[in-house]
PDB file of N, CA and C in Angstrom:
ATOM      1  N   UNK A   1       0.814  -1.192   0.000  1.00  0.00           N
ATOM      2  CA  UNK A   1       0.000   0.000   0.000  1.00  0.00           C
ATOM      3  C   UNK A   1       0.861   1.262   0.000  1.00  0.00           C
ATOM      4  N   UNK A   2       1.996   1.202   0.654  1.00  0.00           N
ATOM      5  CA  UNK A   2       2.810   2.667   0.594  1.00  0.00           C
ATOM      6  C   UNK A   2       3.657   2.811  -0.559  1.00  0.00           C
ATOM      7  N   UNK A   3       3.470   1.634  -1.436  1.00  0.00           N
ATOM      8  CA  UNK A   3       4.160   1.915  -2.756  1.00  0.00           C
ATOM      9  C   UNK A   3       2.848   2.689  -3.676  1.00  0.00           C
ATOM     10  N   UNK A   4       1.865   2.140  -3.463  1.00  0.00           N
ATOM     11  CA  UNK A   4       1.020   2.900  -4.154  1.00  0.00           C
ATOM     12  C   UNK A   4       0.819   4.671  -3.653  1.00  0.00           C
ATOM     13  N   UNK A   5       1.407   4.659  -2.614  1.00  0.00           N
ATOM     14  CA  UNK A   5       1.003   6.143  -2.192  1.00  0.00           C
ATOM     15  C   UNK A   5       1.958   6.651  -2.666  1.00  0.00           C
ATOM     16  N   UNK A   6       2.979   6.090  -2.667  1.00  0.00           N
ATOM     17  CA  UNK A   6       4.471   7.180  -3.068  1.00  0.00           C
ATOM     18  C   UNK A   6       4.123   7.280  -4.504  1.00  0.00           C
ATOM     19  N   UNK A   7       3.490   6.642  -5.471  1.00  0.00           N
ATOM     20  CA  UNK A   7       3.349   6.733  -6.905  1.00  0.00           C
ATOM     21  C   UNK A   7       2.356   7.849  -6.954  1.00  0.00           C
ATOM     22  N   UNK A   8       1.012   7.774  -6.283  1.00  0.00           N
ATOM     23  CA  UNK A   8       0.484   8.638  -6.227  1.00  0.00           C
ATOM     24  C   UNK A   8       0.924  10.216  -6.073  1.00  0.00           C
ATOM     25  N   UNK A   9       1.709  10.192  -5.010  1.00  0.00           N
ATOM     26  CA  UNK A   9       2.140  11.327  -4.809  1.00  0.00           C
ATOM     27  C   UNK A   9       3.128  12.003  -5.277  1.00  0.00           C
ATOM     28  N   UNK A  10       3.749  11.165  -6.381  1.00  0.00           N
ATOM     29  CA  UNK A  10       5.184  11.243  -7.081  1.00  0.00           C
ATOM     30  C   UNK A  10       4.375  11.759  -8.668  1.00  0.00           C
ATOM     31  N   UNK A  11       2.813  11.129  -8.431  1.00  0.00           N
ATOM     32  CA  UNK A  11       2.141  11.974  -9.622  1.00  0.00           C
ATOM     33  C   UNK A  11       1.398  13.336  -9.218  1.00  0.00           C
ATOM     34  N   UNK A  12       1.138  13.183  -7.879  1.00  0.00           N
ATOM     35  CA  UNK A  12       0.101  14.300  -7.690  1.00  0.00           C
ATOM     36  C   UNK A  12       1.151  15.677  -7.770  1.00  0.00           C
ATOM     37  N   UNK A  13       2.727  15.409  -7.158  1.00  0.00           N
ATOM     38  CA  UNK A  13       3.327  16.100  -6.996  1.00  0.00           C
ATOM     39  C   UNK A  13       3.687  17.068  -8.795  1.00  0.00           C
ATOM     40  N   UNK A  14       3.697  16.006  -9.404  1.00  0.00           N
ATOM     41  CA  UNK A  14       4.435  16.387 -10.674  1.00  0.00           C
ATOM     42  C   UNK A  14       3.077  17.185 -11.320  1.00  0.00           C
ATOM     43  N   UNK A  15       1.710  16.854 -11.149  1.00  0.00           N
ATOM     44  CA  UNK A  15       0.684  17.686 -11.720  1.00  0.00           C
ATOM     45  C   UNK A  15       0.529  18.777 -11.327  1.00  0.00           C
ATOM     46  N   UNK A  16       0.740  19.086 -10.118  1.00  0.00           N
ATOM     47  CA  UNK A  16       0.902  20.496  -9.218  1.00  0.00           C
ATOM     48  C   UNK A  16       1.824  21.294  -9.561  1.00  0.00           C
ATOM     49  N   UNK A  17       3.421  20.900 -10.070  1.00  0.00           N
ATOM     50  CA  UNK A  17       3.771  20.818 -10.445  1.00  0.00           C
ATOM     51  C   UNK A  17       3.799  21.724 -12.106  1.00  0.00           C
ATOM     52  N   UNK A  18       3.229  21.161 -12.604  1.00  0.00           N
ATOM     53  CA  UNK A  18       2.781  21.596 -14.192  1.00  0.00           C
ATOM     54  C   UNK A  18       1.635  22.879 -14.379  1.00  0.00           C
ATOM     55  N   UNK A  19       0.950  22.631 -13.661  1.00  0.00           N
ATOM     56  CA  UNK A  19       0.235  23.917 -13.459  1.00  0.00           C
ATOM     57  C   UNK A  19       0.360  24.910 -12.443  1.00  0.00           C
ATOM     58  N   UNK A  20       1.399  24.806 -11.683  1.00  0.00           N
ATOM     59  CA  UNK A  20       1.799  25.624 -11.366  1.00  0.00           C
ATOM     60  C   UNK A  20       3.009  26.624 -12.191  1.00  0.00           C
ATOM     61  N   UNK A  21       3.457  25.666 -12.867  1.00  0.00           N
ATOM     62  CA  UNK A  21       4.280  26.514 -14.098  1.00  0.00           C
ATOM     63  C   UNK A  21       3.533  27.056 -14.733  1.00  0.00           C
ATOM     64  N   UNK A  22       2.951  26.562 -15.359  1.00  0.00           N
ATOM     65  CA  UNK A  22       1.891  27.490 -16.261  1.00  0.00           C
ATOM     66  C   UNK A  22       1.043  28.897 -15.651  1.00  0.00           C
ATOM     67  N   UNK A  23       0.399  28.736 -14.486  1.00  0.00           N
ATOM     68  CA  UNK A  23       0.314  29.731 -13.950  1.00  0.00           C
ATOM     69  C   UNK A  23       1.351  30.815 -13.687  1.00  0.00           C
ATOM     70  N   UNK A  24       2.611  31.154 -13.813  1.00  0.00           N
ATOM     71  CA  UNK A  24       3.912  31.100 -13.326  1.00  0.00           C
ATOM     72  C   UNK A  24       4.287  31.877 -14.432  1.00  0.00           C
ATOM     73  N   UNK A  25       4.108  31.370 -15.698  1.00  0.00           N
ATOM     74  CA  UNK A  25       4.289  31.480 -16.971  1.00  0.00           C
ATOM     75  C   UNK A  25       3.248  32.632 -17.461  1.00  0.00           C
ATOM     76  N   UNK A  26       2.011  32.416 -17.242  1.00  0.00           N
ATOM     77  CA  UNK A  26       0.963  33.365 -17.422  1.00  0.00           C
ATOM     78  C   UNK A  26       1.433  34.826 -16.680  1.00  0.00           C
ATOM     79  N   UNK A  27       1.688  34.707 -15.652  1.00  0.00           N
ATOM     80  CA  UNK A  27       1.825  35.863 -14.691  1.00  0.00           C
ATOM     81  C   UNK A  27       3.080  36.319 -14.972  1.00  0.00           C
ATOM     82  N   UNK A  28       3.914  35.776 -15.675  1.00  0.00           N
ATOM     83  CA  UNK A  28       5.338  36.450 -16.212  1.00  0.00           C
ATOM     84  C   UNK A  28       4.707  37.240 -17.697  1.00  0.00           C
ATOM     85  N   UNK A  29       3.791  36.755 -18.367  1.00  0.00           N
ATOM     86  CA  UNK A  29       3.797  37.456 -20.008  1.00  0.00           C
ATOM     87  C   UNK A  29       2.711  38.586 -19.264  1.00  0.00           C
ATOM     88  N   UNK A  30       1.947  38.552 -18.208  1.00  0.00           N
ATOM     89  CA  UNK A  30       0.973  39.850 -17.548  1.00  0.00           C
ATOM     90  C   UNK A  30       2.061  40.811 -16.918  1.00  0.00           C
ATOM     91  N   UNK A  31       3.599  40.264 -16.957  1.00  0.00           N
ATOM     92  CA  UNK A  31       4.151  41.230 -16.321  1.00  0.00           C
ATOM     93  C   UNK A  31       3.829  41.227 -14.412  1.00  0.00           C
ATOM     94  N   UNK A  32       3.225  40.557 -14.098  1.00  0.00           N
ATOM     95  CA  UNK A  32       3.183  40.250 -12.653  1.00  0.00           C
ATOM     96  C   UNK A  32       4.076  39.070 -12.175  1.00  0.00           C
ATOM     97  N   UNK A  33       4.362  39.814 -10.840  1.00  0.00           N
ATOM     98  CA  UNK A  33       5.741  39.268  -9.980  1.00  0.00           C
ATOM     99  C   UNK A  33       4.604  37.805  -9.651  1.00  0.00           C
ATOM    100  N   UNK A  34       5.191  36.562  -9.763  1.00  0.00           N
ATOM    101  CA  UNK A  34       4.621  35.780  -9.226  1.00  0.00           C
ATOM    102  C   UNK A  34       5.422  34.390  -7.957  1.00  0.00           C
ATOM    103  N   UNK A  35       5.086  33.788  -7.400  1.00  0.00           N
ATOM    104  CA  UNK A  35       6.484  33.165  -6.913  1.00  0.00           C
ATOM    105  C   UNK A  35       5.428  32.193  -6.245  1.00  0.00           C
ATOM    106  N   UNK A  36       5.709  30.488  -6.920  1.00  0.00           N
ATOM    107  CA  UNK A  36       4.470  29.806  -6.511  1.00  0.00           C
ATOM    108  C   UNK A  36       5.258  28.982  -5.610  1.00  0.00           C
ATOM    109  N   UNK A  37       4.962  28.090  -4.801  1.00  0.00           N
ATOM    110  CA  UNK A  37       4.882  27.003  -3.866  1.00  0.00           C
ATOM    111  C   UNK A  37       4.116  25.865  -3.501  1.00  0.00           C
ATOM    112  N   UNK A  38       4.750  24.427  -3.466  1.00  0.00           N
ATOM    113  CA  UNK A  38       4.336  23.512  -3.186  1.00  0.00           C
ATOM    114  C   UNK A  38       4.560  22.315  -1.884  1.00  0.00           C
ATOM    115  N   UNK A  39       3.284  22.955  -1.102  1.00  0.00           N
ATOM    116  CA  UNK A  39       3.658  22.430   0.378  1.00  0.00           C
ATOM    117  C   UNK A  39       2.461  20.981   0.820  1.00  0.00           C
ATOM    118  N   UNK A  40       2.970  20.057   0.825  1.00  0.00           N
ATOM    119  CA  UNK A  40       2.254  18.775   1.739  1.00  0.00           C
ATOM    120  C   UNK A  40       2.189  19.039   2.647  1.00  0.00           C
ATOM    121  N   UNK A  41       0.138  19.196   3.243  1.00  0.00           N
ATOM    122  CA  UNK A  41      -0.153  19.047   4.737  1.00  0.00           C
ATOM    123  C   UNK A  41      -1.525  18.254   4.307  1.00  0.00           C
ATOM    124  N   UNK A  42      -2.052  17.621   5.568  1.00  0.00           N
ATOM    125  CA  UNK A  42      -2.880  17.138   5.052  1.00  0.00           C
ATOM    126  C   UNK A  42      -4.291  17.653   5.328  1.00  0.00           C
ATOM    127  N   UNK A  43      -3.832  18.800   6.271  1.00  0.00           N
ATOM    128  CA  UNK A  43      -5.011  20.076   6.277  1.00  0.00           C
ATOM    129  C   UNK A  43      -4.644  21.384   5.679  1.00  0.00           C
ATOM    130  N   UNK A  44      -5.355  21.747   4.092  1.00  0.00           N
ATOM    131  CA  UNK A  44      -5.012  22.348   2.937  1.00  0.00           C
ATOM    132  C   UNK A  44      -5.032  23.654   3.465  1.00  0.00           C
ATOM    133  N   UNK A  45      -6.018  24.397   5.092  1.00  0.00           N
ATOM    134  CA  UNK A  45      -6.145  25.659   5.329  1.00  0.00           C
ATOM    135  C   UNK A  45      -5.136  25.706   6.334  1.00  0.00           C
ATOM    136  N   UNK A  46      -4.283  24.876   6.986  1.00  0.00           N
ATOM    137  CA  UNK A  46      -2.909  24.964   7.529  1.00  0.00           C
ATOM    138  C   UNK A  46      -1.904  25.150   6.884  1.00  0.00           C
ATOM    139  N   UNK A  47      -1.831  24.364   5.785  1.00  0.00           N
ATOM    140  CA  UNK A  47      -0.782  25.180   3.917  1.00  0.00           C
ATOM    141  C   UNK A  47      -0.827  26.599   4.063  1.00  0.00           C
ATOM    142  N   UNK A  48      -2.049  26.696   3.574  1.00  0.00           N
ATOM    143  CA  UNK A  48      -2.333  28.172   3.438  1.00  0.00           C
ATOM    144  C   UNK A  48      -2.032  29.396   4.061  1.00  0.00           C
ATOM    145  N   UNK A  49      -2.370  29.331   5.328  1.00  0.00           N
ATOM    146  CA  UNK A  49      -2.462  30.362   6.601  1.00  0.00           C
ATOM    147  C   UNK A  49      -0.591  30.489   7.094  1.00  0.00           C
ATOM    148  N   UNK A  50       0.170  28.852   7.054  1.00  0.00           N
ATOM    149  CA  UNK A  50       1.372  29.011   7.134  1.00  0.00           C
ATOM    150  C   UNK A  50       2.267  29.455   6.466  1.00  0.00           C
ATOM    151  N   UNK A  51       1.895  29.296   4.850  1.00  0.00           N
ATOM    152  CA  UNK A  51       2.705  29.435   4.051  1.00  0.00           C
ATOM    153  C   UNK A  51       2.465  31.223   4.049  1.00  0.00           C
ATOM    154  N   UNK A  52       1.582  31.758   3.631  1.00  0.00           N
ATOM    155  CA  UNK A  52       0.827  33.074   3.850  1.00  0.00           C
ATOM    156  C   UNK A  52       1.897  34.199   4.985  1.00  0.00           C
ATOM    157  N   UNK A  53       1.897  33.430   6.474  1.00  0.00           N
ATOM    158  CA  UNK A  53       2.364  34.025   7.242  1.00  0.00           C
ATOM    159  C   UNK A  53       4.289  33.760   7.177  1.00  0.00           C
ATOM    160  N   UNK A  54       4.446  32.748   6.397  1.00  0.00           N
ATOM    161  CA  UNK A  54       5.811  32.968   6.110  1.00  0.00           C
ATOM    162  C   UNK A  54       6.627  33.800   5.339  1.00  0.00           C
ATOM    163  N   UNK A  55       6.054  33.876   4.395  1.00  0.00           N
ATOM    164  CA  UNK A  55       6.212  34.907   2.883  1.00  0.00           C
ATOM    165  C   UNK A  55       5.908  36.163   3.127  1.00  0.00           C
ATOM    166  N   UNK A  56       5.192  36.617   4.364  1.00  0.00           N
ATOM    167  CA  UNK A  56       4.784  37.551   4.686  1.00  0.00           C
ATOM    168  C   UNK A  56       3.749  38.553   3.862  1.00  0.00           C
ATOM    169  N   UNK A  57       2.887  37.663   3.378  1.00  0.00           N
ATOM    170  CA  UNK A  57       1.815  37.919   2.916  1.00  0.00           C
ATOM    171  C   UNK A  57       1.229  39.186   3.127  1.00  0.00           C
ATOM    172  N   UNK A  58       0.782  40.109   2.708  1.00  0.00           N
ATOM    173  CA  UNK A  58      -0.582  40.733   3.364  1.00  0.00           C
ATOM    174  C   UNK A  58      -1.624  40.539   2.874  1.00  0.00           C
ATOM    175  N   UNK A  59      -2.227  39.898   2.388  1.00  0.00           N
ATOM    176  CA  UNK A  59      -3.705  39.547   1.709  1.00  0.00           C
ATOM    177  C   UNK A  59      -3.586  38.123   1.313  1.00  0.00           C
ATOM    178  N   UNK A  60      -4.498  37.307   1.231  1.00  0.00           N
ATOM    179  CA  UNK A  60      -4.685  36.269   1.119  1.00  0.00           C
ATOM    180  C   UNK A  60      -6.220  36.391  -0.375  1.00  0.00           C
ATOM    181  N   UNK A  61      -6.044  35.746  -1.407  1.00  0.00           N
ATOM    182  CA  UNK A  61      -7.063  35.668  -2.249  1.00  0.00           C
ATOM    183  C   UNK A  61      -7.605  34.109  -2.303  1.00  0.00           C
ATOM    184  N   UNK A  62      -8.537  34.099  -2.559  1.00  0.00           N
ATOM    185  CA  UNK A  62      -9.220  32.806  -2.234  1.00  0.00           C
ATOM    186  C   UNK A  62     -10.820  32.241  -3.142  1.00  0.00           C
ATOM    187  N   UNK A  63     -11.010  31.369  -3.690  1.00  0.00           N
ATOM    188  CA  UNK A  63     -12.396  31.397  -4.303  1.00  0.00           C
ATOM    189  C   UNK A  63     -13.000  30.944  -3.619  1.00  0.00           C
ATOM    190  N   UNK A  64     -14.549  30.864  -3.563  1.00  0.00           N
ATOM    191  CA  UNK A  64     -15.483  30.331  -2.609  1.00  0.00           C
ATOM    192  C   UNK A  64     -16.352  29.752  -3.869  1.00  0.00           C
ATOM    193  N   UNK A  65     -16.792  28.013  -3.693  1.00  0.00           N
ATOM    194  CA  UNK A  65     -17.544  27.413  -4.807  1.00  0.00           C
ATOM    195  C   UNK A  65     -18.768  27.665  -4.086  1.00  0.00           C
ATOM    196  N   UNK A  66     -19.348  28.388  -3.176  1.00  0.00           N
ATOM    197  CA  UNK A  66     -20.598  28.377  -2.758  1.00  0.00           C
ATOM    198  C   UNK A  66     -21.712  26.773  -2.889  1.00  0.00           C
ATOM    199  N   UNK A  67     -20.717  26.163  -1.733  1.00  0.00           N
ATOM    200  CA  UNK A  67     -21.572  25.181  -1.184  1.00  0.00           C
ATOM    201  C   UNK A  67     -22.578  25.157  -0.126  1.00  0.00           C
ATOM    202  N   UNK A  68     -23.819  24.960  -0.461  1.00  0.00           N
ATOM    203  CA  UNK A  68     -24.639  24.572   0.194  1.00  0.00           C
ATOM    204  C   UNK A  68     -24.818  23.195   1.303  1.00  0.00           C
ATOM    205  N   UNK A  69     -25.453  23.195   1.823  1.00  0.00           N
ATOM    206  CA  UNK A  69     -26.950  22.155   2.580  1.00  0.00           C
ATOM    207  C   UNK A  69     -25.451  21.274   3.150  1.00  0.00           C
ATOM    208  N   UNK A  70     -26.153  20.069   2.510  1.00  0.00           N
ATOM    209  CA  UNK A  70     -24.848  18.832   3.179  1.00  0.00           C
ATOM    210  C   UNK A  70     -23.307  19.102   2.609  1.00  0.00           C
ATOM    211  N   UNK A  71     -23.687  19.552   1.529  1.00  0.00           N
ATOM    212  CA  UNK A  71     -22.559  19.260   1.065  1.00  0.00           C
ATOM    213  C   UNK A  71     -21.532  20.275   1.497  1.00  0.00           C
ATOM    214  N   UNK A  72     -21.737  21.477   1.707  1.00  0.00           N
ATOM    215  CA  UNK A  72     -20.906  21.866   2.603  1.00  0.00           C
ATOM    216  C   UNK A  72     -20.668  22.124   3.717  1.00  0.00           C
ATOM    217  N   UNK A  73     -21.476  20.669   4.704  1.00  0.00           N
ATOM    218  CA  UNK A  73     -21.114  20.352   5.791  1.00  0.00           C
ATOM    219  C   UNK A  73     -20.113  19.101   5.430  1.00  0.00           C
ATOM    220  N   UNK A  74     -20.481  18.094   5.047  1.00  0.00           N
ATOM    221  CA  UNK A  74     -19.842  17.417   4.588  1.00  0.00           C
ATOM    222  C   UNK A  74     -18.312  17.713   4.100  1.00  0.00           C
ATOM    223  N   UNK A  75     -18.154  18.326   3.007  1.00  0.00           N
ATOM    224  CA  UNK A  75     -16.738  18.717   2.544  1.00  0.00           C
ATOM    225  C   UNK A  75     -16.189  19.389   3.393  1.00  0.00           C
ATOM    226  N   UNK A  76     -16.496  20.272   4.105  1.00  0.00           N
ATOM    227  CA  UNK A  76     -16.508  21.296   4.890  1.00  0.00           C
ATOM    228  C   UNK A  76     -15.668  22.826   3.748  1.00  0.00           C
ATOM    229  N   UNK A  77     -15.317  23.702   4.119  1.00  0.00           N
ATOM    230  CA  UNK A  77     -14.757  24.785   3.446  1.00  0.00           C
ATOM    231  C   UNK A  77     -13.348  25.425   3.302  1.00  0.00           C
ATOM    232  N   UNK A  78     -12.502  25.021   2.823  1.00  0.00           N
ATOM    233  CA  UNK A  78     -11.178  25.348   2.934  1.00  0.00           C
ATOM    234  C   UNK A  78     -11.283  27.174   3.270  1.00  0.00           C
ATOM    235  N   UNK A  79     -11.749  27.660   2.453  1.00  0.00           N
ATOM    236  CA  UNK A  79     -11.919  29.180   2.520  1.00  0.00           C
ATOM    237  C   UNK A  79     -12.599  29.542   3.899  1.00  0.00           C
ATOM    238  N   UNK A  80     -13.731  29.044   4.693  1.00  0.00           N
ATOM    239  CA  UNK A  80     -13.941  29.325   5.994  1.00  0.00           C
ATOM    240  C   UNK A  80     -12.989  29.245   6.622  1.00  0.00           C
ATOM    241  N   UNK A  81     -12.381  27.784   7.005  1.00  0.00           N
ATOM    242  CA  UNK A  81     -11.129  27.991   8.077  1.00  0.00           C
ATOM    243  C   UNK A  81     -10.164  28.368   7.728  1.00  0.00           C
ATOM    244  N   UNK A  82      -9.832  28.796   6.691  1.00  0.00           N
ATOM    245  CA  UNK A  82      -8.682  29.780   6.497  1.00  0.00           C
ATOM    246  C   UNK A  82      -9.444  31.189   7.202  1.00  0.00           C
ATOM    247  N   UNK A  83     -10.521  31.675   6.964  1.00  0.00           N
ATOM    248  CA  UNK A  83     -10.839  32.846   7.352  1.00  0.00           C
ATOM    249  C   UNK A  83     -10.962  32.740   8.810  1.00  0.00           C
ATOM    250  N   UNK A  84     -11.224  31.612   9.755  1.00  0.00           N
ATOM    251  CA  UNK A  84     -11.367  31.587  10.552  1.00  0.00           C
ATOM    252  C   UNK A  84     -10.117  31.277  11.744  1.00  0.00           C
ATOM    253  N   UNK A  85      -8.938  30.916  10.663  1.00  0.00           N
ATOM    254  CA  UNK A  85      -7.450  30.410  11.721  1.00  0.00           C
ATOM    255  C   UNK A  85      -6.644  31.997  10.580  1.00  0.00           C
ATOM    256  N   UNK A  86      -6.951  32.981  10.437  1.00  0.00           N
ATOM    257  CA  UNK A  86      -5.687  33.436  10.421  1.00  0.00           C
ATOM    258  C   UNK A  86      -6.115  34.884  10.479  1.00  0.00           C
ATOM    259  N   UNK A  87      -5.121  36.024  10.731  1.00  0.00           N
ATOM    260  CA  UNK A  87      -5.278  37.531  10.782  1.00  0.00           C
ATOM    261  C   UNK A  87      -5.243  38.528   9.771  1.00  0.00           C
ATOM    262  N   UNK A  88      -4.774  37.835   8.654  1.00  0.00           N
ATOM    263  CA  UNK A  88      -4.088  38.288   7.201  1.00  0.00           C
ATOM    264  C   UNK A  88      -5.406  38.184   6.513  1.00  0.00           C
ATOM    265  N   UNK A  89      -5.932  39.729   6.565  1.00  0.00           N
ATOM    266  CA  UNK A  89      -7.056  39.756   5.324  1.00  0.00           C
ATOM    267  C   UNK A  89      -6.869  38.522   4.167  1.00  0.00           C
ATOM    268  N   UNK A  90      -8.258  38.303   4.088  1.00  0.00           N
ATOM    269  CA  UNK A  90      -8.673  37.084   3.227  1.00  0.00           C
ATOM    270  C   UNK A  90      -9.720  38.014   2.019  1.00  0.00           C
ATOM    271  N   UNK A  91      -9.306  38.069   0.804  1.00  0.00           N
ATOM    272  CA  UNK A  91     -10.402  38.202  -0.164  1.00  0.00           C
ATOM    273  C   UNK A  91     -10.935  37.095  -1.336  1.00  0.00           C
ATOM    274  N   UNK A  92     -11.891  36.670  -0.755  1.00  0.00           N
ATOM    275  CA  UNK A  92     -13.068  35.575  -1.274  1.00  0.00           C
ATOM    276  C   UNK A  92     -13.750  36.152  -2.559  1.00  0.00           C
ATOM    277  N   UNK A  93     -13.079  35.331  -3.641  1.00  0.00           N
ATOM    278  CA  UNK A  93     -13.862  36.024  -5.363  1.00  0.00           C
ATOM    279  C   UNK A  93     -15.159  34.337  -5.459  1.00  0.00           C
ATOM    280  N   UNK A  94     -16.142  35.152  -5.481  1.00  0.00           N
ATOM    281  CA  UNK A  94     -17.477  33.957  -5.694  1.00  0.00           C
ATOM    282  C   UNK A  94     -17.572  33.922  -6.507  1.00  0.00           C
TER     283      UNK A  94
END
């Protein structure tokens, strides 16, 4: 089983990876400073809020898929607990 995870993650890594270049790439021909990062946690709004407060962020941008009813109890909201574990203005594009 942990061979299958390391493959997994030896792909998930390399897809993150690829579009993060591309994004990277985009924001170089807009002429915007961009500088991306790729951090394993396995709580995605602890990434966030840490990486944020390392780089010394001041704003945090964020999308909100506007989940409803169960389902966003269920999934729960990366964008809530980020808004809710950190001090660094958060702006939410719906």
């Amino acid at each position: 089983m942990s061979a299958a995870f390391e493959e997994y993650a030896k792909h998930a890594k390399a897809h993150s990876a690829s579009i993060l270049n591309g994004i990277a790439d985009d924001a170089k021909v807009a002429g915007v400073q961009c500088e991306t990062v790729q951090v394993v946690q396995d709580h995605p709004y602890k990434a966030i809020v840490a990486t944020a407060k390392d780089k010394g962020c001041d704003l945090i941008v964020m999308a909100s898929h506007g989940r409803s009813g169960i389902a966003a109890v269920v999934l729960g909201s990366v964008t809530a607990k980020v808004l809710t574990h950190t001090t660094i203005p958060v702006l939410v594009c719906h």
